[in-house]
Protein backbone atom coordinates (compact mmCIF):
# COMPACT_ATOMS: atom_id res chain seq x y z
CA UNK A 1 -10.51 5.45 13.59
CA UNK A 2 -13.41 3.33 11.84
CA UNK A 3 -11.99 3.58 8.31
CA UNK A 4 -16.04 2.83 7.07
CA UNK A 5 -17.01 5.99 9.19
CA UNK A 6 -14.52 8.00 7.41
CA UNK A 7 -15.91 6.65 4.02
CA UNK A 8 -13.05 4.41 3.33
CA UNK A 9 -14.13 1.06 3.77
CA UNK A 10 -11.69 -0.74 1.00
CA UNK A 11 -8.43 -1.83 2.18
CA UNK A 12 -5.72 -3.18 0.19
CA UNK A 13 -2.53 -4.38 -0.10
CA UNK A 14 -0.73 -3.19 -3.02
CA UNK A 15 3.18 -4.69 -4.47
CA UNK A 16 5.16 -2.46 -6.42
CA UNK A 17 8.53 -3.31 -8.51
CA UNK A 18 10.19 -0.91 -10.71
CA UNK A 19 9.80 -1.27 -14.20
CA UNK A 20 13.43 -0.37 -15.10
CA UNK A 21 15.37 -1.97 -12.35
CA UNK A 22 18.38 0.51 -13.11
CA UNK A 23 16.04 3.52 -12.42
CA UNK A 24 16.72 5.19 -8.83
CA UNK A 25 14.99 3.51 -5.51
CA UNK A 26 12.72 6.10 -4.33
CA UNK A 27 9.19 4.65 -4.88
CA UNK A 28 8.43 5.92 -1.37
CA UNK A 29 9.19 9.59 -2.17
CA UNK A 30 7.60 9.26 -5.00
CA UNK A 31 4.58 8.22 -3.58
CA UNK A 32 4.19 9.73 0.01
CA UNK A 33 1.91 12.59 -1.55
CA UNK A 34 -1.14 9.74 -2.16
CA UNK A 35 -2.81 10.12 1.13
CA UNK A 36 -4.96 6.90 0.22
CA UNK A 37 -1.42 4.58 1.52
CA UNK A 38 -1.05 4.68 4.70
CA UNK A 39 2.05 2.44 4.85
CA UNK A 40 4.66 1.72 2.63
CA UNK A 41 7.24 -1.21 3.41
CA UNK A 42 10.71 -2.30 2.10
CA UNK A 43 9.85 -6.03 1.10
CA UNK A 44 12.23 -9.11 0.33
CA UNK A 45 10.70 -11.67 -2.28
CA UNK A 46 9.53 -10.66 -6.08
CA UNK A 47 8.17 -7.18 -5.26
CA UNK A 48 10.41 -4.05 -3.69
CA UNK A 49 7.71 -2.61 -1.70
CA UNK A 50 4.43 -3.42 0.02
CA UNK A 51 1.72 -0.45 0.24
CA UNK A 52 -1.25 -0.23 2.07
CA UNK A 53 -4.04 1.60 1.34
CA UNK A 54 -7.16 2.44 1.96
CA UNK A 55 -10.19 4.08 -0.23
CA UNK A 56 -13.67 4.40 -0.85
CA UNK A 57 -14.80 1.87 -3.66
CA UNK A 58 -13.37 -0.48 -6.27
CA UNK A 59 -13.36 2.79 -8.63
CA UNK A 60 -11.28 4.43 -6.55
CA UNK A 61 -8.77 1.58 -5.41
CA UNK A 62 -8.50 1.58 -9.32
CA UNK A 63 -7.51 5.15 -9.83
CA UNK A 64 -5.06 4.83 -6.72
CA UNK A 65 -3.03 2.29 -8.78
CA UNK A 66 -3.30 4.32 -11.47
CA UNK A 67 -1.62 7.12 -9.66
CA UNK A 68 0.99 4.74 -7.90
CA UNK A 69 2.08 3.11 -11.43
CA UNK A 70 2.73 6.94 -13.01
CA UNK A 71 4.29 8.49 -10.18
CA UNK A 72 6.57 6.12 -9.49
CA UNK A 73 6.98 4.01 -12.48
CA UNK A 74 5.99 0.84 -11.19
CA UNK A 75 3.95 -2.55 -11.58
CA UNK A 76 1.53 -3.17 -9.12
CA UNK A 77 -0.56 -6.61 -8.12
CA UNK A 78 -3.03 -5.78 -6.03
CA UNK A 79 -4.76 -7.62 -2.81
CA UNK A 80 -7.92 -6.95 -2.19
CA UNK A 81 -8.50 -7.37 2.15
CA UNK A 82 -12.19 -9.30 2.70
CA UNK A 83 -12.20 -8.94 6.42
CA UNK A 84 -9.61 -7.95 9.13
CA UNK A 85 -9.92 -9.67 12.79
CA UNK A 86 -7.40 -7.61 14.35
CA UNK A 87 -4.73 -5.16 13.23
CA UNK A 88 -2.63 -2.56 15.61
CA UNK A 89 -1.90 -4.54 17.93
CA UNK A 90 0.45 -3.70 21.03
CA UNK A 91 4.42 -4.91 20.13
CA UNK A 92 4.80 -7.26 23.19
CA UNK A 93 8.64 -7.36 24.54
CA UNK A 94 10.59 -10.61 23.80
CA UNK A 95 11.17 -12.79 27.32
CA UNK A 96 15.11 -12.90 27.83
């Protein structure tokens, strides 16, 4: 699907770490409803989980983190994608 012919040209990536590392890890629960993310991955490194999203404008990218920060109870730092060459690409078997 052409994410621009859908109206959703923007694409970002978006971190998330809890705010209270003793609260409960269910960021992805929490967030599935947002139908802007279309993935959510378990990360290693400074942030817990890597979103990505999709929406119409810069307005709306900014109301999307918005919504991910009070539903889940989050920080978020946000990367904003330019240009993508090539994405979906078929998972090619390992040689043994």
């Amino acid at each position: 699907i052409d994410a621009e012919a859908v109206g959703k040209p923007l694409a970002a990536f978006i971190e998330i770490t809890p705010l209270d590392p003793a609260q409960p890890d269910n960021a992805p629960e929490l967030l599935e409803h947002l139908d802007a993310i279309e993935a959510c991955h378990s990360i290693a490194g400074d942030a817990s989980y890597m979103l990505f999203a999709r929406v119409a404008s810069p307005r709306h990218l900014e109301q999307l983190v918005r919504d991910i920060r009070l539903a889940a109870n989050v920080s978020t730092r946000t990367t904003v994608v330019l240009q993508t060459f090539y994405e979906h690409r078929p998972v090619v078997p390992t040689a043994r």
